[in-house]
Every structure is written in C-alpha cells, then in structure tokens.
Protein backbone atom coordinates (compact mmCIF):
# COMPACT_ATOMS: atom_id res chain seq x y z
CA UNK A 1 -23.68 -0.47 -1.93
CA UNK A 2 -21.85 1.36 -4.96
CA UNK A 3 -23.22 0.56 -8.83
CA UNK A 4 -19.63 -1.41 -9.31
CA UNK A 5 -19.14 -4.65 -10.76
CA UNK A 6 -15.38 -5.94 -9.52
CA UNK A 7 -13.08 -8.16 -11.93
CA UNK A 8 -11.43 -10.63 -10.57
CA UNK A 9 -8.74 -12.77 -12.27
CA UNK A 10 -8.24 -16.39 -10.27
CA UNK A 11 -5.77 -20.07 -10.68
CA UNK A 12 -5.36 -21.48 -7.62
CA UNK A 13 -5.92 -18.30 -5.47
CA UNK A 14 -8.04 -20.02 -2.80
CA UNK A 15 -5.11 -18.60 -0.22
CA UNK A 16 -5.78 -15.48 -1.24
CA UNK A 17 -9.96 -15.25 -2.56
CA UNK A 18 -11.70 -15.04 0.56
CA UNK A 19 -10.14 -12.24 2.14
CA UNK A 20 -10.59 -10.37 -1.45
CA UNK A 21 -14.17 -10.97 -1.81
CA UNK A 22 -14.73 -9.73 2.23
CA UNK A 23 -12.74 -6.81 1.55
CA UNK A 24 -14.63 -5.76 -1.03
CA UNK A 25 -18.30 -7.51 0.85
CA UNK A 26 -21.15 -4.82 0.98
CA UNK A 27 -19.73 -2.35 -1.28
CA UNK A 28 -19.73 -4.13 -4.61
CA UNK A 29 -23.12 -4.70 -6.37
CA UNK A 30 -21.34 -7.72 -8.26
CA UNK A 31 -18.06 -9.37 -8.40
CA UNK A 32 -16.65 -11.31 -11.62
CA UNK A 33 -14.40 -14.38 -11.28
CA UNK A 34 -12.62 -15.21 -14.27
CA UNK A 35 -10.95 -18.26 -13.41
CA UNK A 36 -8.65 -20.36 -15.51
CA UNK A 37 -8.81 -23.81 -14.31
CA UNK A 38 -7.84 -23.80 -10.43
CA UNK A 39 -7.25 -26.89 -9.07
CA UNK A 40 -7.79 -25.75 -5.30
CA UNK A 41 -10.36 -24.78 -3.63
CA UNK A 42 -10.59 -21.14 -4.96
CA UNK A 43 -13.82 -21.93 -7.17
CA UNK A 44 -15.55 -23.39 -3.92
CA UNK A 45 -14.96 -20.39 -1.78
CA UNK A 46 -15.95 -18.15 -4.43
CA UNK A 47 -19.27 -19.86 -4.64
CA UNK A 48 -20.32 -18.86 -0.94
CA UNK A 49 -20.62 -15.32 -1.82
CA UNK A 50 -24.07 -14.48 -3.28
CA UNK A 51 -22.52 -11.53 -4.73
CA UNK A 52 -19.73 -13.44 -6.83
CA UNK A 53 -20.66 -14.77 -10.30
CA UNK A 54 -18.16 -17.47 -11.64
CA UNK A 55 -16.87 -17.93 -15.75
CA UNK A 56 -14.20 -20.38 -16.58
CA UNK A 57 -11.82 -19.01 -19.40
CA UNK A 58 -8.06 -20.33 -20.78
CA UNK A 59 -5.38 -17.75 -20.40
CA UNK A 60 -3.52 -16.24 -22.66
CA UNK A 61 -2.60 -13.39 -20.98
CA UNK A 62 -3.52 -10.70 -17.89
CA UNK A 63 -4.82 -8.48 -20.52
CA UNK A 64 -6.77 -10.29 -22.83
CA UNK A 65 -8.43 -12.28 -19.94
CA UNK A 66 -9.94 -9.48 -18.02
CA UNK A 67 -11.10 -7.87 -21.71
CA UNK A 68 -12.53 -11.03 -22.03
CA UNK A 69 -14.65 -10.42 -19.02
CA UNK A 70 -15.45 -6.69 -19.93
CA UNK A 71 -17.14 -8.35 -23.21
CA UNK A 72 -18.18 -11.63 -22.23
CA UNK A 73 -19.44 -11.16 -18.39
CA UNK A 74 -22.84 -8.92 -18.95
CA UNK A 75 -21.77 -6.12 -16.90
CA UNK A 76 -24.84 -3.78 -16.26
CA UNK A 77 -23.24 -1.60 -13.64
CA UNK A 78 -22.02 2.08 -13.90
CA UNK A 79 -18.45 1.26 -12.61
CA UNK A 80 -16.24 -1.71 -13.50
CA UNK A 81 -12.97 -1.97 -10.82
CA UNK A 82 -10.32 -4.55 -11.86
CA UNK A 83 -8.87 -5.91 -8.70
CA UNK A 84 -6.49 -8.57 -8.30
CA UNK A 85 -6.66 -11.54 -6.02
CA UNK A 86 -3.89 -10.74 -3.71
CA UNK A 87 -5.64 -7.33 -3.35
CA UNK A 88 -7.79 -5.70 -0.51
CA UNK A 89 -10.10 -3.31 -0.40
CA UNK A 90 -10.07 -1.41 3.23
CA UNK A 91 -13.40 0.71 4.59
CA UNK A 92 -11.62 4.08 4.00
CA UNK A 93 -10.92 3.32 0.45
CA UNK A 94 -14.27 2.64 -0.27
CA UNK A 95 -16.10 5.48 1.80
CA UNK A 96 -13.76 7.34 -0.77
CA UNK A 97 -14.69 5.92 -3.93
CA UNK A 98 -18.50 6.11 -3.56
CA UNK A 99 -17.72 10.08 -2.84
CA UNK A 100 -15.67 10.09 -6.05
CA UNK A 101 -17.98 8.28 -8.05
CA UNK A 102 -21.22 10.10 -7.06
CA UNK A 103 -19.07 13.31 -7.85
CA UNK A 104 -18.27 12.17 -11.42
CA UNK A 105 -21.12 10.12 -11.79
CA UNK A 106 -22.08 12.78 -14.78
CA UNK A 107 -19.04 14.05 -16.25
CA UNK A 108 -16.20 13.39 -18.13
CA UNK A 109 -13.62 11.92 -15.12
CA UNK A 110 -14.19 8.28 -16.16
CA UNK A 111 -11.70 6.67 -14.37
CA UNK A 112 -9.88 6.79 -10.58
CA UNK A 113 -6.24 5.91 -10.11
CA UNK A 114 -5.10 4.40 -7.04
CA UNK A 115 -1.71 3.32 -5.18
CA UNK A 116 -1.33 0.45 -2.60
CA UNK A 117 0.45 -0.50 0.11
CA UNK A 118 2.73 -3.05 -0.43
CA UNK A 119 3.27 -6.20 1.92
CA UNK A 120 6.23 -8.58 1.58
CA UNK A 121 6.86 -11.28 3.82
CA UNK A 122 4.24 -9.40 6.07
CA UNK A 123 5.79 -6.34 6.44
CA UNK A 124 4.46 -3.55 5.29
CA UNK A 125 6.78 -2.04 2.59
CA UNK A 126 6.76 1.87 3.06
CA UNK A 127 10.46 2.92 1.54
CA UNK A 128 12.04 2.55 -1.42
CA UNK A 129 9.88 4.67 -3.77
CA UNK A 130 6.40 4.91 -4.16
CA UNK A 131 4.04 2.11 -5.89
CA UNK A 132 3.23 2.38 -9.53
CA UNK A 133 -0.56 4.42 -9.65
CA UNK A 134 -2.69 1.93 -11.22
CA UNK A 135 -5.80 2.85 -13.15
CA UNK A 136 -8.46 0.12 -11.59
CA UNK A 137 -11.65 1.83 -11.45
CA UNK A 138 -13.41 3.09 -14.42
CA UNK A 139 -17.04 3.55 -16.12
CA UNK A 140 -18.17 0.79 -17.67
CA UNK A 141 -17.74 0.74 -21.47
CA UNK A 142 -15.08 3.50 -21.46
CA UNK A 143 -11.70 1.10 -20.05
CA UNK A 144 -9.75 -1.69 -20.88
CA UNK A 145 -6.55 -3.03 -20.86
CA UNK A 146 -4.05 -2.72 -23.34
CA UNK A 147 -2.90 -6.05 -25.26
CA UNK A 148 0.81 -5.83 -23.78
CA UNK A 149 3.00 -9.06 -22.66
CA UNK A 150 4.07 -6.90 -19.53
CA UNK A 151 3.14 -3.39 -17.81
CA UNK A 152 -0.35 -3.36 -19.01
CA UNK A 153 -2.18 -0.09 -18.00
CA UNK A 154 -5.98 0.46 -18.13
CA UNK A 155 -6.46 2.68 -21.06
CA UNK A 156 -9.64 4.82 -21.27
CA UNK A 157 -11.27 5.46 -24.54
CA UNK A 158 -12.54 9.57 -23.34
CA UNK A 159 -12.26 11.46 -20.39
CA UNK A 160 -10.06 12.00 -17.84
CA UNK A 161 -9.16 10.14 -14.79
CA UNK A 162 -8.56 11.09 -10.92
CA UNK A 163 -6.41 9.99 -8.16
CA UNK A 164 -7.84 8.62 -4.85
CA UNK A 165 -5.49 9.25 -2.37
CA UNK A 166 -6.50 6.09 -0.08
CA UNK A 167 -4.57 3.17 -0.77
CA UNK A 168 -6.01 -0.65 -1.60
CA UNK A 169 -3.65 -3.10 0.23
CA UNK A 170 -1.82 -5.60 -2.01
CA UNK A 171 -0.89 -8.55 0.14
CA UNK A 172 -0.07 -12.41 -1.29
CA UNK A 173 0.12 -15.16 1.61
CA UNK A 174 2.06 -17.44 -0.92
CA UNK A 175 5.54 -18.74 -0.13
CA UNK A 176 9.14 -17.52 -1.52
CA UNK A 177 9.29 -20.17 -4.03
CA UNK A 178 5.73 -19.23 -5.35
CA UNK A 179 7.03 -15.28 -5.44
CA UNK A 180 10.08 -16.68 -7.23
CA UNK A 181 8.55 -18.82 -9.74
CA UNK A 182 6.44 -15.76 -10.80
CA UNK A 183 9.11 -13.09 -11.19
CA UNK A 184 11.24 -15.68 -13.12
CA UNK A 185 7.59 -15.77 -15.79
CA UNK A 186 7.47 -11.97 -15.25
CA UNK A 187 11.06 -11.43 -16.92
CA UNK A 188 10.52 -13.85 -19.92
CA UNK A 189 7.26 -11.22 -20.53
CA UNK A 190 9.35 -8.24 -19.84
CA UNK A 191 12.14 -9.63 -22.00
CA UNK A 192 9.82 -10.12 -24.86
CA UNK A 193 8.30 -6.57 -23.96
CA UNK A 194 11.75 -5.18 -24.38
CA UNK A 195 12.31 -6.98 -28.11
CA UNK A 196 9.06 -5.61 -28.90
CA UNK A 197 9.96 -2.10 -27.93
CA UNK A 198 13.54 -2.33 -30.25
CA UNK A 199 11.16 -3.39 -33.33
CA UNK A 200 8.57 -0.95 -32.52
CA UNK A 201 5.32 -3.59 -32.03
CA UNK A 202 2.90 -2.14 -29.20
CA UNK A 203 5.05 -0.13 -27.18
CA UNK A 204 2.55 2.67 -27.13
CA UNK A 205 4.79 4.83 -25.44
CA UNK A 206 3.22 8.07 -26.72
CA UNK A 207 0.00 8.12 -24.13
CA UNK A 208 -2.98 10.35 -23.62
CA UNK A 209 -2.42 9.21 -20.34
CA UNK A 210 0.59 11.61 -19.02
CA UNK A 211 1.21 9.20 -16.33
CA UNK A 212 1.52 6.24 -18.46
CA UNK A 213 3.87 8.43 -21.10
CA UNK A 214 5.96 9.49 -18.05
CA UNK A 215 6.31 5.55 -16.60
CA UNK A 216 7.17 4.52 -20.31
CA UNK A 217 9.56 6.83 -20.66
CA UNK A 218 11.22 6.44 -17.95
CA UNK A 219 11.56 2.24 -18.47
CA UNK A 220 12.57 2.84 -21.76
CA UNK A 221 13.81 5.92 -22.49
CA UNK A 222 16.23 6.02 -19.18
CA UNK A 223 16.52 2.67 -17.84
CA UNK A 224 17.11 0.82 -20.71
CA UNK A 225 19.44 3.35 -22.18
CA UNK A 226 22.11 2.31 -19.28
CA UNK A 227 24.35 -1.10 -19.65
CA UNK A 228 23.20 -4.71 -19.13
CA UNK A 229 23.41 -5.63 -15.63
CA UNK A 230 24.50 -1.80 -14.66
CA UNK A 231 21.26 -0.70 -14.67
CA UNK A 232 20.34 -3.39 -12.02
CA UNK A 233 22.95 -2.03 -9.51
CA UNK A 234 21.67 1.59 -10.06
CA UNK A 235 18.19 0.62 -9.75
CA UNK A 236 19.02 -1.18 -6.47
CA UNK A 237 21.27 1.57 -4.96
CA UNK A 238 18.88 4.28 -5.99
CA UNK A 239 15.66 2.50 -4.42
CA UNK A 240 17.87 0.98 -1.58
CA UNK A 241 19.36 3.89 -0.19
CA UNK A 242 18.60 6.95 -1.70
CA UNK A 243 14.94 6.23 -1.84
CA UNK A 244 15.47 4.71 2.08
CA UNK A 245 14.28 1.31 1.19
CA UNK A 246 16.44 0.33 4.28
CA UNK A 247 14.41 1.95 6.42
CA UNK A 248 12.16 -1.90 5.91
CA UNK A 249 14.76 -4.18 7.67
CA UNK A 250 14.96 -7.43 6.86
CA UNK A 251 11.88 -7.81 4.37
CA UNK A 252 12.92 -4.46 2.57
CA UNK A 253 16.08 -5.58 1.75
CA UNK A 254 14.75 -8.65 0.59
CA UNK A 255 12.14 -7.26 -1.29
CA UNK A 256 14.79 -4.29 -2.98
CA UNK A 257 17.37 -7.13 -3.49
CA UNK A 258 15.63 -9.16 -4.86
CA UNK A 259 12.66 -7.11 -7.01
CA UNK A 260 15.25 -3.81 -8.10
CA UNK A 261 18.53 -6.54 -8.55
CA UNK A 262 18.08 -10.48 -9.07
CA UNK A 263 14.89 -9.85 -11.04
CA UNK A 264 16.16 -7.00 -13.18
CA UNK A 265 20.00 -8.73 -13.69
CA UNK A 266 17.24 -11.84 -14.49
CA UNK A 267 15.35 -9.77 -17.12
CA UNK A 268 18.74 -9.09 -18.35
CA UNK A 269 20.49 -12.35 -18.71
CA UNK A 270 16.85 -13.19 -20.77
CA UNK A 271 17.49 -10.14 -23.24
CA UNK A 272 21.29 -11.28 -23.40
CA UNK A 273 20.09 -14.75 -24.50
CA UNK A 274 17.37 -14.09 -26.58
CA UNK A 275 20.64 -11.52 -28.58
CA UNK A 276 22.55 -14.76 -28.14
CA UNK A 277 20.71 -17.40 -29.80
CA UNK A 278 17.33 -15.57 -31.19
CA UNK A 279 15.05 -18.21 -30.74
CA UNK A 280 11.74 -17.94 -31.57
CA UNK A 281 9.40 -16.34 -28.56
CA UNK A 282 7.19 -19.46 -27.10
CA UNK A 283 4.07 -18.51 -25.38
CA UNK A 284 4.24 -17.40 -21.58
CA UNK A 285 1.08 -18.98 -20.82
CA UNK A 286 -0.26 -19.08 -17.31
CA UNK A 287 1.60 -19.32 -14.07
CA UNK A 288 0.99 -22.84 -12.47
C-alpha cells in the first residue's frame, strides 16, 4: 500500500464511483470524497469502502473544491493524487508509481505527470493527438490547483516534476446528452477564460512549468490568434486527418467532430455574444 491519500471530486457520480475506488483498492492508504450534494447513490457506495472518508462541500469551482480538500481534509500522507471520478487506476500504473515515489521519496521531484487513455462511447480513442499530460500526483503540501474558470493545471510550489509513462484510463459510462450538457458548461468557462486572457486577469501564461507555458501558448498564442469559427475547422482537420483521428471509426469521428468542431465553433459563438451584448459574467456553478 503506497503513503497516498487520493482526491476525489463527486455529484451524482454513483455510475462512475465504484469502479474508481476499486481501481485505485489496495494501493491507496486513504481516499477523499468531496462531494457536493449528489442526489444518487454515489455517497452510499462510497461508504462501503473502509478506505474512503466522505466531506460534503458547495461548489464553486473544480479548483477551489479540491484546494478545499488539500486544506480542509487532514491529509497526513506523503503523496496526495487528484483523480477524477470517471478515472481508473490500472495495476501497471500503480506498480509504477510506488517505484517513482520510493525513488523521489527524498528529493526535489515533487510531482509525477501522467497521460490517459481516452474512452468515448467505449472505444478506446488512440488517434487524433495525444492527451493533455496532467500533473495528478504530488507531495503533500507542495501542489495545488490554480484558481482558473477552465484548464486548471496542478501547480507545484518547488521542485520538479516527472512523467510516468503508464497511462490512468479515463472512461465516463454517462449518456450523449450528459457529455453534451457538460461541454455546453465547459465553453461558457472557456469563454470567460478567454475574456480573462484579453484583460490580462489570471492567465498565468508565463509558467515554471515548461509544459504548462508550452500548452498556454499554444491555446492562446496560436489558436486564438486565427479567425472565429476558422480555427474550429483547422483544429478539426488537423486532429482529424493529419493527426489520423480517423483511424477511430465511428466513435473517433464523433468524438473529433464533435470535441475539435461543435464544441470549439460553441466556445466561439459564446465569445461572439459575450462581444455582442457584454453582459455581465453569471456564475458557472456546478453541473447538474
């Protein structure tokens, strides 16, 4: 069993929480649900697990909520992973983190990057470009999560940080309309992300973090140099068929069409609106 304590974020996951907490079942010394007022069964299934302690907390947003649980959650372990609930853990991944951290336990690499494997519509999504590298394991007291309304990395306070080249698997069970409903909550945040950006609030661009420099350069310094709704059909063609996301048949096309096209041309018609009639921004809030 590794000295890791796992944050979990939860509403209404209860399709999704058991097969988290098994995948992750003998290797964490404690697991962390922060849960903001499910209405399923998600809190009920979370209880079985010995392992799993339970804190209610409203959401404002990703980032603030797990920093919540960094402060609030009395986390005595030498590792803190944040993990999300339509994530798994597989038995190579962790044989390879408990070599990592044993290796590092002492010096200055305080956090471990990672990449998943991507399921849509059960299909394992292995074209198209690679996966964002995501920051999720780190010592405890050195992360946490900058206060961004979209693209928040894990930011580490000293050190360095490796990559594990095993992949966690990121797969949601929930429908279409579920997937929908959060991309359509995704681009109001990026939108908002984007106005921030033009006025220069948080966009933290400059990085220790190469990695997180590069990414932020690229989203703002490249993509959003291009037209409205342009940029969409680049994206698309690049990640479509230069990057051989037809490779994925049926679900990759989906997934390209609509992820690289309908939600970027969405992100765009938000931006276009918010020029339009510059409302005031309303809170996001939690997805239902």
């Amino acid at each position: 069993m590794a000295d890791v304590t796992f944050i979990i974020l939860t509403k209404n996951e209860e399709i999704n929480i058991k097969d988290c907490l098994e995948s992750i079942k003998g290797f964490a010394k404690r697991a962390v649900i922060i849960d903001s007022g499910s209405t399923d069964n998600t809190v009920e299934i979370a209880k079985e697990y010995e392992f799993v302690d339970i804190y209610q907390h409203p959401f404002e947003n990703y980032a603030r909520q797990f920093n919540w649980g960094i402060d609030n959650t009395d986390i005595t372990t030498k590792w803190t992973f944040r993990l999300d609930a339509d994530e798994r853990m597989t038995p190579r991944l962790c044989k390879a983190l408990e070599k990592i951290m044993d290796a590092h336990s002492d010096d200055d690499v305080n956090g471990v990057t990672m990449e998943a494997w991507l399921f849509f519509m059960g299909r394992k999504i292995k074209h198209g470009g690679s996966q964002k590298h995501k920051l999720m394991l780190f010592k405890t007291g050195i992360g946490r999560i900058e206060d961004r309304k979209m693209d928040e990395h894990t930011i580490l306070s000293c050190g360095t940080s490796v990559y594990c080249k095993e992949r966690f698997i990121h797969y949601d069970y929930k429908d279409m309309t579920f997937w929908i409903n959060k991309m359509n909550w995704y681009a109001t945040r990026e939108m908002q992300d984007y106005y921030d950006y033009l006025e220069g609030k948080e966009t933290n661009i400059r990085q220790r973090d190469k990695n997180i420099q590069a990414t932020r350069q690229k989203k703002f310094g490249v993509y959003y140099k291009f037209p409205l709704f342009l940029r969409a059909w680049l994206l698309f063609i690049y990640c479509y068929v230069f990057q051989l996301g037809f490779l994925d048949g049926k679900e990759g096309f989906i997934y390209h069409w609509m992820y690289n096209y309908w939600y970027r041309v969405l992100v765009d018609a938000k931006i276009l609106e918010q020029k339009k009639t510059n409302k005031p921004f309303i809170k996001t809030g939690d997805l239902k």
